[in-house]
N, C-alpha and C. Protein backbone atom coordinates (compact mmCIF):
# COMPACT_ATOMS: atom_id res chain seq x y z
N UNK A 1 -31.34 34.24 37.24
CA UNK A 1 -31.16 33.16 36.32
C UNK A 1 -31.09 33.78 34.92
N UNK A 2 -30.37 33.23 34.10
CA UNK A 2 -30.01 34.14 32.94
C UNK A 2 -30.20 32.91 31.71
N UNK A 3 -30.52 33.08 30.65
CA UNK A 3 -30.43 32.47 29.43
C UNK A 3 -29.80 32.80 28.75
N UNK A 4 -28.87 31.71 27.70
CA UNK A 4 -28.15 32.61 26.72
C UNK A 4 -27.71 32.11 25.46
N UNK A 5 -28.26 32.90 24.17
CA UNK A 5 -28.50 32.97 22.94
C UNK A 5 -26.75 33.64 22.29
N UNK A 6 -25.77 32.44 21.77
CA UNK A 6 -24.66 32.91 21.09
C UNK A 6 -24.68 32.07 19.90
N UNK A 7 -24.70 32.86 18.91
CA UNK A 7 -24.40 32.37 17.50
C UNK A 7 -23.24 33.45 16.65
N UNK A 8 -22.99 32.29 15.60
CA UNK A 8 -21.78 33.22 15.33
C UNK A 8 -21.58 32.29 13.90
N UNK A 9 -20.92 32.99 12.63
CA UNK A 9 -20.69 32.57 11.59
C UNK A 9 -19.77 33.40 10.32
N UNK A 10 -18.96 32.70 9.81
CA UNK A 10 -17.99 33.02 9.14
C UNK A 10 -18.02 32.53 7.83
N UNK A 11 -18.07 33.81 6.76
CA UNK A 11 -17.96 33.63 5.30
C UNK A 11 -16.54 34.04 4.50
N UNK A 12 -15.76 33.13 4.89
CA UNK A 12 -14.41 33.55 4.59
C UNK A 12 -13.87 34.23 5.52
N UNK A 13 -13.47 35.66 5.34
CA UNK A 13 -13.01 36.92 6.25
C UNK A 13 -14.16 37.18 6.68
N UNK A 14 -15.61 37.50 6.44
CA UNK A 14 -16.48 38.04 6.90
C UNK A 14 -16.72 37.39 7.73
N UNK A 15 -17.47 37.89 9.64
CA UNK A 15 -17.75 37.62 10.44
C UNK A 15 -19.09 38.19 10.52
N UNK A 16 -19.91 37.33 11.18
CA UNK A 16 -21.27 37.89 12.06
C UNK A 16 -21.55 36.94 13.00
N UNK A 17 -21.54 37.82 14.32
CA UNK A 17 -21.94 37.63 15.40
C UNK A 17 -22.66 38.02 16.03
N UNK A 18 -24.03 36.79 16.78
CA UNK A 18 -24.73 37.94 17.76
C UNK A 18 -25.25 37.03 18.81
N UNK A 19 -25.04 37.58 20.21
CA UNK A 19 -25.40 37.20 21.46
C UNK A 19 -26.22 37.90 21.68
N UNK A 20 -27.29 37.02 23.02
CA UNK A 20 -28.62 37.59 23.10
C UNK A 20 -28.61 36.58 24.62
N UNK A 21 -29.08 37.55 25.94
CA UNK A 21 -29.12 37.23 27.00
C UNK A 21 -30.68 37.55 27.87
N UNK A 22 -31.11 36.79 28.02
CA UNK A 22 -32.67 36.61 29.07
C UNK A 22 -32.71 36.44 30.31
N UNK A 23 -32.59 37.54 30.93
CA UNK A 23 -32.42 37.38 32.60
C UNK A 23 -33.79 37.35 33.52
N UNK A 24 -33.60 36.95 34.18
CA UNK A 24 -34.91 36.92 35.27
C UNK A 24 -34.47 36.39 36.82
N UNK A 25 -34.79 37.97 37.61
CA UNK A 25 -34.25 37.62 39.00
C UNK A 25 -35.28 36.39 39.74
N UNK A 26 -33.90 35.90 40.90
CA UNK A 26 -34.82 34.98 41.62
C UNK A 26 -34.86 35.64 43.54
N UNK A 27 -35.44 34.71 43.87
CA UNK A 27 -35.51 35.46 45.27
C UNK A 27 -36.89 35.65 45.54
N UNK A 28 -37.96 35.89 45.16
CA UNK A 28 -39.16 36.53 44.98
C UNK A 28 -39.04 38.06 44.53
N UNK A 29 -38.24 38.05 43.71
CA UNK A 29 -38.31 39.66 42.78
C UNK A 29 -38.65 39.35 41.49
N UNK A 30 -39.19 40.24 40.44
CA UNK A 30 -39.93 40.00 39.49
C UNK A 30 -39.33 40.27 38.53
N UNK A 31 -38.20 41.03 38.51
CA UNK A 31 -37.20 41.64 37.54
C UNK A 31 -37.01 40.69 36.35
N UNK A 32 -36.91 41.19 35.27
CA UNK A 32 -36.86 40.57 33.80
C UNK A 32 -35.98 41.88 32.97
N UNK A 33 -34.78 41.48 32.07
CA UNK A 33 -34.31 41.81 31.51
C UNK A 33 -33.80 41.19 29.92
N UNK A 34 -33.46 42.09 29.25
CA UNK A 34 -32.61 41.34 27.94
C UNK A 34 -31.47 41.98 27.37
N UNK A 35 -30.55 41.27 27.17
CA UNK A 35 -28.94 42.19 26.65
C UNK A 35 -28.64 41.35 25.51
N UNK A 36 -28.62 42.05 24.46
CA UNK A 36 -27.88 41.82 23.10
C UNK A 36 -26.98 42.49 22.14
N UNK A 37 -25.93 41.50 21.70
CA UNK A 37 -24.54 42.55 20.95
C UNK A 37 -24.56 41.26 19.91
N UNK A 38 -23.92 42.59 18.68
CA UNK A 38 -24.00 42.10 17.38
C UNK A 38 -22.55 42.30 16.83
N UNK A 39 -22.16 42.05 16.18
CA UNK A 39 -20.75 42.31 15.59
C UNK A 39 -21.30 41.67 14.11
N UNK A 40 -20.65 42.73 13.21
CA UNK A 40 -20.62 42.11 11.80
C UNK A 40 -18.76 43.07 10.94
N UNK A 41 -18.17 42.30 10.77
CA UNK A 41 -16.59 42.38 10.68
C UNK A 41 -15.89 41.61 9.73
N UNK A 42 -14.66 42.12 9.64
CA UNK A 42 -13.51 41.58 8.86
C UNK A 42 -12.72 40.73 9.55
N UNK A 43 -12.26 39.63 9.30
CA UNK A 43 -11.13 39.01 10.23
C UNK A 43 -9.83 39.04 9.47
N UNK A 44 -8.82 40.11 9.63
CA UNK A 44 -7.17 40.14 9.23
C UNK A 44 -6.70 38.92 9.18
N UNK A 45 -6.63 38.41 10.51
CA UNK A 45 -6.12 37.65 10.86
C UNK A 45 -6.61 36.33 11.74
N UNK A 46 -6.01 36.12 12.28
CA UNK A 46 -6.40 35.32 13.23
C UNK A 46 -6.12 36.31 14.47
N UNK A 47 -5.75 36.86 14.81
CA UNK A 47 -5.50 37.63 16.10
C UNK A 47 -6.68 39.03 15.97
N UNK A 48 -6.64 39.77 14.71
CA UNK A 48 -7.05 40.82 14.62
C UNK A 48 -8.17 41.19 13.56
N UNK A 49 -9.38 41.88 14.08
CA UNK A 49 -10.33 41.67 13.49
C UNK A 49 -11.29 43.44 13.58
N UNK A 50 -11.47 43.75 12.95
CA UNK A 50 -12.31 45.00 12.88
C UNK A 50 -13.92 45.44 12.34
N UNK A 51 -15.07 45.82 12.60
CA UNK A 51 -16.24 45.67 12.14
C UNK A 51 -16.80 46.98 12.92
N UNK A 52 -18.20 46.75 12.57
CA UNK A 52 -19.58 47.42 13.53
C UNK A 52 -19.80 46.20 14.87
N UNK A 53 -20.01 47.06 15.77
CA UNK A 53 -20.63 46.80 17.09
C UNK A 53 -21.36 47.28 17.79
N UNK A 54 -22.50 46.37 18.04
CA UNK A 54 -23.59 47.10 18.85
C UNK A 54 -24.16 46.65 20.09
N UNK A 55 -24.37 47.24 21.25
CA UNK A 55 -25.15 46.80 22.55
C UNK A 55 -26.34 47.16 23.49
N UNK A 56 -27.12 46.44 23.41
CA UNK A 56 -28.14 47.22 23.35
C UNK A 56 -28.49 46.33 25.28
N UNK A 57 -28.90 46.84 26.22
CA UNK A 57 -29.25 45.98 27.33
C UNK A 57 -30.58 47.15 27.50
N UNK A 58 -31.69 46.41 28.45
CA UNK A 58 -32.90 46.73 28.49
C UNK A 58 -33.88 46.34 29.48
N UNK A 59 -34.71 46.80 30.36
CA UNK A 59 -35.12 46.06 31.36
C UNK A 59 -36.49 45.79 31.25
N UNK A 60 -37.35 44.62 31.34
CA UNK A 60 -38.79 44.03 30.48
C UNK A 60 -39.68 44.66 31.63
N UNK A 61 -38.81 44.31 32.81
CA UNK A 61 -39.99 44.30 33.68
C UNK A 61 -39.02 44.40 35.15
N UNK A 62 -39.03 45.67 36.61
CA UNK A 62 -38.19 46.23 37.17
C UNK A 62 -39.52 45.57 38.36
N UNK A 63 -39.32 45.53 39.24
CA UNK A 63 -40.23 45.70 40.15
C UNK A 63 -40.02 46.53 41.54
N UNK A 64 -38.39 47.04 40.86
CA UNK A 64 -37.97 47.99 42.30
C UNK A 64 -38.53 49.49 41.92
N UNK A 65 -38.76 49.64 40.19
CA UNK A 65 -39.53 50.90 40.12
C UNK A 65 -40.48 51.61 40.43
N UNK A 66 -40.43 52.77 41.30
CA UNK A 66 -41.42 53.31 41.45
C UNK A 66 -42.36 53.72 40.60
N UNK A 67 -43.68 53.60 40.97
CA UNK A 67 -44.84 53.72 40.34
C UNK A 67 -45.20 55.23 39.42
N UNK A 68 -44.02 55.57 39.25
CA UNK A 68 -44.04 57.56 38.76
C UNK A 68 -43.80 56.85 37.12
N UNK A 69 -44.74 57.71 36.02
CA UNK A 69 -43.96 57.90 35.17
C UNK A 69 -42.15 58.11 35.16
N UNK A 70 -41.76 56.97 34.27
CA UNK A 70 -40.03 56.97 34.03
C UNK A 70 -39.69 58.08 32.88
N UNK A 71 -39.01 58.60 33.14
CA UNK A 71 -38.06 59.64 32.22
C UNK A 71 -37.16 58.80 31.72
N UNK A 72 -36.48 59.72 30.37
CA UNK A 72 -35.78 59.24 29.60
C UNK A 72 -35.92 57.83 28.72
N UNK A 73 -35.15 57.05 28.38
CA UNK A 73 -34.96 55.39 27.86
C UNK A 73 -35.22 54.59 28.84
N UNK A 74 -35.68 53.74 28.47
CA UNK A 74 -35.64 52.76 28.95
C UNK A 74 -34.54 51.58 28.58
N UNK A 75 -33.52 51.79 28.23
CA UNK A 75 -32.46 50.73 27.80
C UNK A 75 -31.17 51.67 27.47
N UNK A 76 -29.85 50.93 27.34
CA UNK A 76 -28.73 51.34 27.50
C UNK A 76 -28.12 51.25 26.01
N UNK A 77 -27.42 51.67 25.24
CA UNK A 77 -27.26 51.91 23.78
C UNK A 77 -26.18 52.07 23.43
N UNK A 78 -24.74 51.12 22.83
CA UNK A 78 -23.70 51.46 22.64
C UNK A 78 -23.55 50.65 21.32
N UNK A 79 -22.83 51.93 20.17
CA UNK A 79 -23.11 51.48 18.90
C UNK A 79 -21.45 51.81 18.25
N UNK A 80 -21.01 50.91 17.29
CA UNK A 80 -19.97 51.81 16.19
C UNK A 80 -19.09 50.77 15.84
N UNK A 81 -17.81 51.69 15.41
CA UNK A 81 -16.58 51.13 14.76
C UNK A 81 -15.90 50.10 16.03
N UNK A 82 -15.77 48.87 16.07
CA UNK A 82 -14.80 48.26 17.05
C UNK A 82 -13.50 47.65 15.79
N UNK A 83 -12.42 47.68 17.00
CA UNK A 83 -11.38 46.63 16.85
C UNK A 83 -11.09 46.12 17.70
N UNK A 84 -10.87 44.44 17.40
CA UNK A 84 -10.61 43.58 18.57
C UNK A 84 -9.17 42.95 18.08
N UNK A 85 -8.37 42.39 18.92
CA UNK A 85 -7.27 41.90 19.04
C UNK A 85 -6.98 40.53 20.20
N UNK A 86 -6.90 39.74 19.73
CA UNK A 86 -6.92 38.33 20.33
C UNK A 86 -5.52 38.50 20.82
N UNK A 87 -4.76 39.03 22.03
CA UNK A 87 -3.55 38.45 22.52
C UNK A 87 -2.99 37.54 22.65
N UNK A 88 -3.81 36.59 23.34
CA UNK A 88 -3.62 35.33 23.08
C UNK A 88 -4.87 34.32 23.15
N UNK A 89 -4.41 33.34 23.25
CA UNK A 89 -5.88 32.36 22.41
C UNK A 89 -7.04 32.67 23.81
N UNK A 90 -6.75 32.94 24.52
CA UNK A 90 -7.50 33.13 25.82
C UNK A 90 -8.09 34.38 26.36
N UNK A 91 -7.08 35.47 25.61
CA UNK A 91 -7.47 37.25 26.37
C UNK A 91 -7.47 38.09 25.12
N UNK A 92 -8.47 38.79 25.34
CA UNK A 92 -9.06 39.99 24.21
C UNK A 92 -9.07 41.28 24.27
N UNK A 93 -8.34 42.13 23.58
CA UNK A 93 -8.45 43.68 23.94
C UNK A 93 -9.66 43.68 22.30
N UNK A 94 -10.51 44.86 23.32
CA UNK A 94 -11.47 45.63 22.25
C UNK A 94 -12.06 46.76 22.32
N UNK A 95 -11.57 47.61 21.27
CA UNK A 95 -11.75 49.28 21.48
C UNK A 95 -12.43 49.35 20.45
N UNK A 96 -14.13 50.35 20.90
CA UNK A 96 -15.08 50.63 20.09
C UNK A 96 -14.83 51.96 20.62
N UNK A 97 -15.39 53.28 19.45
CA UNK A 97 -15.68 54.28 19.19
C UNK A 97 -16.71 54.73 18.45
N UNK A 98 -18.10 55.25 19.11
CA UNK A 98 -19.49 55.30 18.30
C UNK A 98 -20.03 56.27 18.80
N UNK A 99 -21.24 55.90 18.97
CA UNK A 99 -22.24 56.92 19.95
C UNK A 99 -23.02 55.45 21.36
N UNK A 100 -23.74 56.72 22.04
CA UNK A 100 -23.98 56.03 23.20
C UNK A 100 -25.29 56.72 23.18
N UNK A 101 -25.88 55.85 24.11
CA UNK A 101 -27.86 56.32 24.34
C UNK A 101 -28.13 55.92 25.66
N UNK A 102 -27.29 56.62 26.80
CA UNK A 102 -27.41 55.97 28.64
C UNK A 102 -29.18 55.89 28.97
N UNK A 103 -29.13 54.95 29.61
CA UNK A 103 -30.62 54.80 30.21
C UNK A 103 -30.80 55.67 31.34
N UNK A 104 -32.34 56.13 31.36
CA UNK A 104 -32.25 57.31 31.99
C UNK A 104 -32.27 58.27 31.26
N UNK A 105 -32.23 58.65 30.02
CA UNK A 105 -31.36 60.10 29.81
C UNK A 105 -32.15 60.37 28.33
N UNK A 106 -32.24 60.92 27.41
CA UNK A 106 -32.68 61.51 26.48
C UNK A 106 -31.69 61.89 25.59
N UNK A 107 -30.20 61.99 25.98
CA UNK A 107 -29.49 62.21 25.61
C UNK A 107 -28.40 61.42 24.45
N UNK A 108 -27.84 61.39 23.51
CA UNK A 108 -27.42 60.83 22.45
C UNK A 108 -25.58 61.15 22.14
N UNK A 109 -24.71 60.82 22.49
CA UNK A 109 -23.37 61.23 22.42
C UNK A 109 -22.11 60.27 22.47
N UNK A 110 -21.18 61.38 21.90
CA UNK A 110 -20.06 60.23 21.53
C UNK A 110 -19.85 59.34 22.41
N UNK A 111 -19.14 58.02 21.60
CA UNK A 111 -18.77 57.59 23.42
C UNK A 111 -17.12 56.29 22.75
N UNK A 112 -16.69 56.42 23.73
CA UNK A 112 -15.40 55.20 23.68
C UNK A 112 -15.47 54.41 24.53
N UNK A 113 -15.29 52.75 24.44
CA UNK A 113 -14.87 51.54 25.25
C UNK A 113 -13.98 50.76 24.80
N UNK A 114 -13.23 50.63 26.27
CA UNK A 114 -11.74 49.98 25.70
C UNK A 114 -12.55 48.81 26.82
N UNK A 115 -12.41 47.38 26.54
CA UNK A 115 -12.58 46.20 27.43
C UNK A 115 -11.38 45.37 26.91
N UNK A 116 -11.79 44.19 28.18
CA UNK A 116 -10.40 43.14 28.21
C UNK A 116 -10.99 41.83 28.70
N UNK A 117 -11.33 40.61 28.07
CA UNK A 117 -11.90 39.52 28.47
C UNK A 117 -10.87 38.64 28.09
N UNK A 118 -11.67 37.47 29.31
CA UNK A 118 -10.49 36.46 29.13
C UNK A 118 -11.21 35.50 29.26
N UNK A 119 -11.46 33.71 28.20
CA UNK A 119 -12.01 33.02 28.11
C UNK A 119 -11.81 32.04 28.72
N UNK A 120 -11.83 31.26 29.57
CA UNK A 120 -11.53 30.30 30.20
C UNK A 120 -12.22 29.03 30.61
């Protein structure tokens, strides 16, 4: 079951956006999570729009984890320059280029995402 936190607001060209998601498995599993992305941007146009983007997802509470001290993060980390492009009023190309912080890992490095959503 998931909850979900979208707000969004426009000062002229300036954009800020931020979604915020509250998950909690069902079934009798105990799992609890949270995923949130921010965008703060320019809007060109109406089609085309460029800013900072950030994503951060994270897990509150796992219950499939074993009982060992966890290594690395605990959450997933994708940060930087995006541009998005509205194709049409319905489908979205958006290519970010930043850094990344994989869960699991200790590690900190470049990273690229090209995605494609479609609103319906």
């Amino acid at each position: 079951m998931e909850f979900l936190l979208a707000a969004g607001r426009r000062f002229g060209r300036f954009e800020l956006v931020l979604n915020g998601v509250f998950g909690v498995e069902t079934g009798g599993e105990q799992g609890k999570d949270v995923e949130a992305k921010a965008f703060a941007g320019w809007r060109f146009n109406e089609a085309i729009r460029a800013g900072i983007d950030g994503r951060l997802q994270a897990e509150i509470q796992d219950e499939a984890r074993p009982s060992t001290t966890p290594t690395g993060r605990d959450y997933d980390l994708t940060a930087g320059p995006v541009v998005s492009w509205m194709v049409t009023r319905t489908f979205q190309l958006q290519a970010l280029a930043g850094v990344a912080q994989p869960k699991k890992s200790d590690k900190t490095s470049p990273a690229g995402v090209l995605s494609a959503s479609l609103d319906f």
